[in-house]
Protein backbone atom coordinates (compact mmCIF):
# COMPACT_ATOMS: atom_id res chain seq x y z
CA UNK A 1 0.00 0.00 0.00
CA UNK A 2 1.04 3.33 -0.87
CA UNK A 3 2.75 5.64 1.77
CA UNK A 4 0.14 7.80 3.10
CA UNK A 5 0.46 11.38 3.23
CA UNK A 6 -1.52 14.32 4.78
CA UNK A 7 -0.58 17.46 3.10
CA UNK A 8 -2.18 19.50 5.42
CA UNK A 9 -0.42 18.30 8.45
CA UNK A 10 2.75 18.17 6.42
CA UNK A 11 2.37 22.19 5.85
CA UNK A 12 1.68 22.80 9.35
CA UNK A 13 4.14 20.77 10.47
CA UNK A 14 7.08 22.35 8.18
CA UNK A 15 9.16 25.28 9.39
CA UNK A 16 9.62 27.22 5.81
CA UNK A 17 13.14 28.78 7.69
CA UNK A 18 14.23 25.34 8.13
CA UNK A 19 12.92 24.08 4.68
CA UNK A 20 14.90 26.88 3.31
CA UNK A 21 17.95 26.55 4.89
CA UNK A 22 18.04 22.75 3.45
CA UNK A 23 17.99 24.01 0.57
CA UNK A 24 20.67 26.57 1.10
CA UNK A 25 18.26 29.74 0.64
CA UNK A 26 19.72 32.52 2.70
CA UNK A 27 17.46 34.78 3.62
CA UNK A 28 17.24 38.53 5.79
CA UNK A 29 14.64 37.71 8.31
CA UNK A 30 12.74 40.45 10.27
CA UNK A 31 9.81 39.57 12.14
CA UNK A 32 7.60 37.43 10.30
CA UNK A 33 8.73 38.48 7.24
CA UNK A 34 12.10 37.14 5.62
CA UNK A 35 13.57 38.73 2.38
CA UNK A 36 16.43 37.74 -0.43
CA UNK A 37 17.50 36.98 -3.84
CA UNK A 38 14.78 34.83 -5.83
CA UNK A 39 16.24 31.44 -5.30
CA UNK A 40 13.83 29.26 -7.62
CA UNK A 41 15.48 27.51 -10.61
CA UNK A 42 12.90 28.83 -12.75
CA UNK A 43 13.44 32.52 -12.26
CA UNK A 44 14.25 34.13 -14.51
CA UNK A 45 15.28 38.15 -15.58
CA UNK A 46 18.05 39.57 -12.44
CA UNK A 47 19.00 37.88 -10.01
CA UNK A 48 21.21 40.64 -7.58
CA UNK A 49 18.03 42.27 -6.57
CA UNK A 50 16.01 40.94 -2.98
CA UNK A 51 12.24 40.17 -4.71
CA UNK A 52 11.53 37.03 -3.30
CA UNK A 53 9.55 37.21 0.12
CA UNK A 54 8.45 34.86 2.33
CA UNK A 55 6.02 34.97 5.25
CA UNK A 56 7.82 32.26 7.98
CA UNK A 57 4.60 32.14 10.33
CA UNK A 58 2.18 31.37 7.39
CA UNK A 59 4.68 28.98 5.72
CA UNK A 60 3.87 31.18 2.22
CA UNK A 61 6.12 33.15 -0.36
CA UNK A 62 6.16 35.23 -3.54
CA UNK A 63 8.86 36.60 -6.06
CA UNK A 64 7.79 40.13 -7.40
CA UNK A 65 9.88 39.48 -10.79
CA UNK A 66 8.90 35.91 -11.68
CA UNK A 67 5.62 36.16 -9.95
CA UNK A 68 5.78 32.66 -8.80
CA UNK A 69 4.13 31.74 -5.19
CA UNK A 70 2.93 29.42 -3.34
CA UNK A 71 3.16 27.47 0.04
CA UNK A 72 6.09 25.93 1.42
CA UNK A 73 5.00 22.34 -0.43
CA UNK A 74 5.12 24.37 -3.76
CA UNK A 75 8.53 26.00 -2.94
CA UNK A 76 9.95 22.86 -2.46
CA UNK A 77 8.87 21.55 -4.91
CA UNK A 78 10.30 23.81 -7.70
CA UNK A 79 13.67 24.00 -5.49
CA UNK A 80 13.60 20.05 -6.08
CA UNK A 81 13.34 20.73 -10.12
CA UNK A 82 9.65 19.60 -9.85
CA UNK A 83 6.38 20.61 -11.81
CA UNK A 84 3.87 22.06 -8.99
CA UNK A 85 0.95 21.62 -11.66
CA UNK A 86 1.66 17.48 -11.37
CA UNK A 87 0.07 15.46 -8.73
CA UNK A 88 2.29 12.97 -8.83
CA UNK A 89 5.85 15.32 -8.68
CA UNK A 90 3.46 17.31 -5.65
CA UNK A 91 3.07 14.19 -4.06
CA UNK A 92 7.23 13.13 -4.59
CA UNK A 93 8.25 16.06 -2.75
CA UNK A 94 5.50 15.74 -0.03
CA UNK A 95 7.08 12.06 0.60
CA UNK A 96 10.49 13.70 0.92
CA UNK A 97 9.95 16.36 3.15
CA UNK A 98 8.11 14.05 5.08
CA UNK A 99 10.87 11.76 5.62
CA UNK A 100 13.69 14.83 6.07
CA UNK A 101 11.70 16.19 8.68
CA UNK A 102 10.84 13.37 10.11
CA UNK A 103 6.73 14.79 9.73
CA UNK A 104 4.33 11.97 11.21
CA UNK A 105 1.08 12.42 9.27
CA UNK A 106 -1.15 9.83 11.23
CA UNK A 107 -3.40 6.79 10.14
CA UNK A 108 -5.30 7.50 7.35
CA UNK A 109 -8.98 7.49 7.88
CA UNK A 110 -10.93 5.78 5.59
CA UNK A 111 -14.12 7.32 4.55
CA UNK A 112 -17.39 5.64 6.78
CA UNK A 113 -19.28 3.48 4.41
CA UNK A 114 -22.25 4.99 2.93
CA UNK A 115 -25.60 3.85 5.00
CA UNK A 116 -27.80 2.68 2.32
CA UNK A 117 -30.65 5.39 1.23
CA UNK A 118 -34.20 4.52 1.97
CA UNK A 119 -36.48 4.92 -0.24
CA UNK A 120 -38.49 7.94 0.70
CA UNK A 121 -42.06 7.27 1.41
CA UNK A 122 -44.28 10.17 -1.07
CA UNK A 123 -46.51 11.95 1.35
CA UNK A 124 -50.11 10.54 0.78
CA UNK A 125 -53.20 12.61 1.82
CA UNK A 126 -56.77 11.41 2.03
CA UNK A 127 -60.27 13.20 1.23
CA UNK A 128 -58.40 16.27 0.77
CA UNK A 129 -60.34 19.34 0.02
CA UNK A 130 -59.78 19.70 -3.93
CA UNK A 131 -58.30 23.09 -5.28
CA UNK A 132 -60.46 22.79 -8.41
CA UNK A 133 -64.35 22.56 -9.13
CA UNK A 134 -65.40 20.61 -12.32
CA UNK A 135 -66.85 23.56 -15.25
CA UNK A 136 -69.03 23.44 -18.10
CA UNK A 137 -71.71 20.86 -16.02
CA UNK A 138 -74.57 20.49 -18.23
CA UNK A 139 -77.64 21.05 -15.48
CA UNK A 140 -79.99 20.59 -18.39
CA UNK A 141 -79.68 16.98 -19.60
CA UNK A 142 -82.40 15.66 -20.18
CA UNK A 143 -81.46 12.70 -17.29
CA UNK A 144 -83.11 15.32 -14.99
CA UNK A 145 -86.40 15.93 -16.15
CA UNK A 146 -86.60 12.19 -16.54
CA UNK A 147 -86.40 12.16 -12.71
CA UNK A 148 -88.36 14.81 -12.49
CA UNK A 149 -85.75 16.92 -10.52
CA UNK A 150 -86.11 20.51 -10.76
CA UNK A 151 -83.51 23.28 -11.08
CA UNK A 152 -83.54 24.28 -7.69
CA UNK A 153 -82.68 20.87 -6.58
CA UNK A 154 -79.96 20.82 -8.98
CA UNK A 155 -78.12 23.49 -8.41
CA UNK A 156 -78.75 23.02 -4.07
CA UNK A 157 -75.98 19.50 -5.10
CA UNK A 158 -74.00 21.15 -7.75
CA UNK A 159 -75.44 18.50 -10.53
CA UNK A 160 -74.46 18.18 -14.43
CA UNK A 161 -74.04 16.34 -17.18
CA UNK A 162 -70.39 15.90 -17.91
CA UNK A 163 -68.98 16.07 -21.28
CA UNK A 164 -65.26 15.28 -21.33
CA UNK A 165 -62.61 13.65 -18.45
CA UNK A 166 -62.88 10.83 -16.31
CA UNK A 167 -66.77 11.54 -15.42
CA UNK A 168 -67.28 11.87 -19.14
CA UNK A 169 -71.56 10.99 -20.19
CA UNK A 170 -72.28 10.87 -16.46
CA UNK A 171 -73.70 12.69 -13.92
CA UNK A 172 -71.71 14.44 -12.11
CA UNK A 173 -72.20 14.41 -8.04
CA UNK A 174 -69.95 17.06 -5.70
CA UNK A 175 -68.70 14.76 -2.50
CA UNK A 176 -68.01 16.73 0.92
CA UNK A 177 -66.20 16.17 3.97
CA UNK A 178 -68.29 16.25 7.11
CA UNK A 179 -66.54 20.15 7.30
CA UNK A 180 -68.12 20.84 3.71
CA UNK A 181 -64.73 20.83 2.01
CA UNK A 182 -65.81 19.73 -1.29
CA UNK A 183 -63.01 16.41 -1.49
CA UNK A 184 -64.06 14.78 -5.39
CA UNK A 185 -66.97 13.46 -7.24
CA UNK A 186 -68.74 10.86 -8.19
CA UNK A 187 -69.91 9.91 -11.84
CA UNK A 188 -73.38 8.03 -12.01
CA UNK A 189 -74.32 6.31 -15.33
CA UNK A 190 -77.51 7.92 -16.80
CA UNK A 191 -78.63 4.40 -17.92
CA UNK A 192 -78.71 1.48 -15.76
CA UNK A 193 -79.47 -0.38 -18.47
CA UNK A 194 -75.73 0.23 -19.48
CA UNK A 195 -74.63 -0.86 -15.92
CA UNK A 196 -72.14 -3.56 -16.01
CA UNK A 197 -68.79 -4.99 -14.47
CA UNK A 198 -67.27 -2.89 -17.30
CA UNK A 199 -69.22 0.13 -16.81
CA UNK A 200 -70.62 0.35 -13.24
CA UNK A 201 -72.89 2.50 -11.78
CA UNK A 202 -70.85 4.83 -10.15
CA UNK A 203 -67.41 5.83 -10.16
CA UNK A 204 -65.10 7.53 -7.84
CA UNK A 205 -61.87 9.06 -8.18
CA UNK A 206 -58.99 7.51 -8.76
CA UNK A 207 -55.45 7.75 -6.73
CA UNK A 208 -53.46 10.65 -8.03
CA UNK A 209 -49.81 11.92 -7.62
CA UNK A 210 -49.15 15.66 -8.47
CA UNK A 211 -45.51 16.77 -6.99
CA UNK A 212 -44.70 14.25 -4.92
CA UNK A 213 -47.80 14.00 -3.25
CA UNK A 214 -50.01 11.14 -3.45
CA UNK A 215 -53.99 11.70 -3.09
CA UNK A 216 -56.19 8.78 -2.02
CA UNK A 217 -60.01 9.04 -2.17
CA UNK A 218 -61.40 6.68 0.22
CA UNK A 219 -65.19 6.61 0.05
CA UNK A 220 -66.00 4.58 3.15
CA UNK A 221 -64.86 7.68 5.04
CA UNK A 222 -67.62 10.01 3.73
CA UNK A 223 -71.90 10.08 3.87
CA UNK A 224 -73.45 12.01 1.29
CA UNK A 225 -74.76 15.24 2.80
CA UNK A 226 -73.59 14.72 5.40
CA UNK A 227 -72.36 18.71 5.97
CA UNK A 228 -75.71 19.70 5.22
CA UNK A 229 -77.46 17.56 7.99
CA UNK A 230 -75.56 18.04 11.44
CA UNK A 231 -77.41 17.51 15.34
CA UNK A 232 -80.21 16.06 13.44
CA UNK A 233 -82.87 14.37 15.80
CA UNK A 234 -83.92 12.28 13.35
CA UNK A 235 -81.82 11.36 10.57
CA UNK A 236 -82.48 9.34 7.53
CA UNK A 237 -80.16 6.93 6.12
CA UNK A 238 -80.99 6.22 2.34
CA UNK A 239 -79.37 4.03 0.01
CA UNK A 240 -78.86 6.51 -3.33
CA UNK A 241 -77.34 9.83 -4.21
CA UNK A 242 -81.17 10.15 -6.34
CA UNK A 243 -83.05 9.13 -2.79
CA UNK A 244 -81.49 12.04 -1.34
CA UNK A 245 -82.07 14.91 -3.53
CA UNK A 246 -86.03 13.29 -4.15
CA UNK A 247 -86.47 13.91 -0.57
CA UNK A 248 -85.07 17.19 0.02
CA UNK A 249 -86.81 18.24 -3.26
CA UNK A 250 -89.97 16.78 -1.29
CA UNK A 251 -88.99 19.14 1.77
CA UNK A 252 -87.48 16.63 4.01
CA UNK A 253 -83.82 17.88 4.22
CA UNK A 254 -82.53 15.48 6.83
CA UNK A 255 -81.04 12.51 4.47
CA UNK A 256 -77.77 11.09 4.12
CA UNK A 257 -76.47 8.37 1.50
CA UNK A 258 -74.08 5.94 1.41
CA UNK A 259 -71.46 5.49 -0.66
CA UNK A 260 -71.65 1.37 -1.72
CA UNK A 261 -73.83 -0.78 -0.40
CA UNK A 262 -72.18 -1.62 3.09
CA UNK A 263 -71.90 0.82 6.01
CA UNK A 264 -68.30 1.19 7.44
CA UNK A 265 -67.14 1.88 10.79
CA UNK A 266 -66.16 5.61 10.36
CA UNK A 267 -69.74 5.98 8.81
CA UNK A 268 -71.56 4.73 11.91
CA UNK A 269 -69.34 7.30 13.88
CA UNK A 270 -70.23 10.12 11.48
CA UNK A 271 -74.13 8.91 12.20
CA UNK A 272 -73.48 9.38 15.56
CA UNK A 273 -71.43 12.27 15.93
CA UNK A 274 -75.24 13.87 13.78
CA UNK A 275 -78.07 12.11 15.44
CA UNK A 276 -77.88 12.72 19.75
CA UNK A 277 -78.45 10.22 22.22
CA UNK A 278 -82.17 10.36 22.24
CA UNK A 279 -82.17 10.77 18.56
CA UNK A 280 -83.74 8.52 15.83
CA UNK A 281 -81.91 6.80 12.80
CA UNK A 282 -84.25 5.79 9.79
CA UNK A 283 -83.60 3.25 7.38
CA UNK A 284 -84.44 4.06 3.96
CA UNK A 285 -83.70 0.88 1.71
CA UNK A 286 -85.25 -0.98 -1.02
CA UNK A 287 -87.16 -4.09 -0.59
CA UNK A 288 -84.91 -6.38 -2.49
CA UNK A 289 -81.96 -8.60 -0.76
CA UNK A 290 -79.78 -5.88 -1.47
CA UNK A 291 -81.78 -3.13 0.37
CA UNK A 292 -82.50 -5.79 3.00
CA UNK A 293 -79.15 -6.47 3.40
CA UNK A 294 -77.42 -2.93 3.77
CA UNK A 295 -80.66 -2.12 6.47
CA UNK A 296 -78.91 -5.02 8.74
CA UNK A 297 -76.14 -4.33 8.31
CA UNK A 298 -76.53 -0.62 9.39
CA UNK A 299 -78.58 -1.47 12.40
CA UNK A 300 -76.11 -3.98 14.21
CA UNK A 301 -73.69 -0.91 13.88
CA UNK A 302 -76.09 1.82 15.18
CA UNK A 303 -78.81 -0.19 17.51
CA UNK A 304 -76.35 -0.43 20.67
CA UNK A 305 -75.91 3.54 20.31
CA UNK A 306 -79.32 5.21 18.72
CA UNK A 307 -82.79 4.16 18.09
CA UNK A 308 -82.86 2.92 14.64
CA UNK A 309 -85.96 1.74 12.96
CA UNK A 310 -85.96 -0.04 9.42
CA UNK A 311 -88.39 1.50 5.89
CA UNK A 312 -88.23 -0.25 3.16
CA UNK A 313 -89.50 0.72 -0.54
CA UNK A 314 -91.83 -1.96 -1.57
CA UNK A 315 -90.18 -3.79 -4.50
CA UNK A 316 -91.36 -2.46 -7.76
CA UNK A 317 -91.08 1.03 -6.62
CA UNK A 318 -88.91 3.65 -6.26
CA UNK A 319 -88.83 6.45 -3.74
CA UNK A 320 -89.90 9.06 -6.35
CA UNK A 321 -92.68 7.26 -6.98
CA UNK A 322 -94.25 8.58 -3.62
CA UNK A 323 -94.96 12.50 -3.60
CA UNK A 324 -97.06 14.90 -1.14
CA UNK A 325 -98.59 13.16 1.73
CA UNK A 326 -97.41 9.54 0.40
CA UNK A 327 -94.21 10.40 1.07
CA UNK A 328 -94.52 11.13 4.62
CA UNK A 329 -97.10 8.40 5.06
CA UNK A 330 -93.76 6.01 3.92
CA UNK A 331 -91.54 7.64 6.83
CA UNK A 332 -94.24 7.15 9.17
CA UNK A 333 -92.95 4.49 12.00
């Protein structure tokens, strides 16, 4: 293995006087400061006059004619016939001086190994409030009047046809966070004819990544309307986006939805955190296994904490079929 050398012990360690004087350089010293004729073998121009200068404490020096300088490595390094430009002739004369002076330079210390990098983990944010709203809705499609939902009820949700994106040919439905930060939307297809495994019903968005940042939408954390319907005595519980704004077209403005057909955990505590202790929860389902199904399951998650009672739609109908005093005659316990 190579001799090892620290060059910037070496420098301290050297006395330039004494480097000097090995080399036979006499020099007038006062001070700091010592003066004489330019001694370098590469000077060239007259020699009789004193302009080289050397500062003894810093361990540098400088001829005015030749304009050569440098530290006391570099001076003897061109005393010693050397190139100071070359690494190798630099490092030659570093080994020499080292060994003259007798110039310990210590154990060399290798570099610590590298500690493997991580991969860093993007941030990832959920429901976040979006920075955008979706233009150019079409709040005339004919969808609407085929529901018979007026224009007041469609512009109390923000509905539309959409024409172009993700949502393109389907209704588009503004989601909020329980704070009424509006957090994505939904796209429902117009015809359910069309429904299948390939085109479902609804759609939600998608996980994103815009500068580093991934954004999650997790439906199971949301109920539809929910904003609009806090400390609500008695709360109703449908099944559709389309039950909700029939009722609250029909006047009755306490009615969440789901968002599938199950209810999750953070959506019971949501129906909580609305209804009060001594409140009511209503069921609002269809009649088929489905409907059936979803009303269970929501009552073994909110029986133990509110009084929940169970309406189904009789099978064949839908909740719009039932208007003025039908409608409350359904919600009747």
């Amino acid at each position: 293995m190579a001799e090892w050398v620290d060059f910037k012990v070496l420098r301290e360690s050297l006395d330039f006087m004494a480097v000097a004087k090995h080399y036979k350089v006499e020099l007038t010293i006062k001070g700091d400061q010592a003066t004489g004729l330019c001694p370098l073998p590469t000077h060239e121009g007259n020699k009789e006059s004193p302009s080289f200068s050397a500062n003894c404490t810093k361990g540098i020096w400088q001829c005015f004619k030749c304009k050569a300088k440098g530290n006391v490595l570099d001076f003897a390094c061109r005393m010693e016939g050397l190139n100071t430009d070359s690494r190798a002739d630099v490092r030659k004369t570093a080994l020499l001086l080292q060994s003259r002076f007798n110039v310990k330079s210590g154990e060399r210390k290798e570099a610590p190994p590298k500690e493997k990098e991580l991969p860093v983990e993007p941030t990832k944010l959920i429901n976040a409030p979006l920075d955008f709203t979706l233009k150019s809705l079409d709040p005339n499609h004919p969808y609407f009047e085929e529901n018979s939902l007026t224009s007041k009820t469609i512009e109390h949700f923000g509905l539309g046809h959409c024409g172009r994106g993700l949502l393109k040919d389907r209704i588009a439905i503004p989601l909020h966070d329980l704070d009424g930060h509006l957090v994505g939307y939904a796209g429902q297809a117009i015809d359910e004819l069309d429904v299948s495994p390939e085109n479902p019903k609804y759609i939600f968005p998608g996980e994103r990544t815009h500068k580093g940042t991934v954004y999650e939408f997790q439906k199971e954390l949301l109920l539809y309307n929910a904003h609009q319907v806090k400390n609500s005595a008695d709360l109703i519980v449908a099944q559709s986006f389309l039950d909700v704004w029939w009722l609250w077209q029909e006047g009755i403005h306490n009615a969440v939805a789901l968002l599938g057909s199950g209810l999750s955990d953070k959506q019971a505590t949501i129906i909580k955190t609305i209804v009060p202790y001594n409140g009511i929860v209503r069921i609002l389902t269809d009649g088929d296994k489905g409907g059936e199904k979803t009303a269970h399951e929501i009552f073994e998650k909110i029986s133990h904490w509110r009084l929940v009672r169970w309406i189904s739609i009789p099978q064949d109908n839908r909740l719009s079929d039932f208007t003025g005093k039908e409608l409350p005659e359904l919600l009747v316990l």
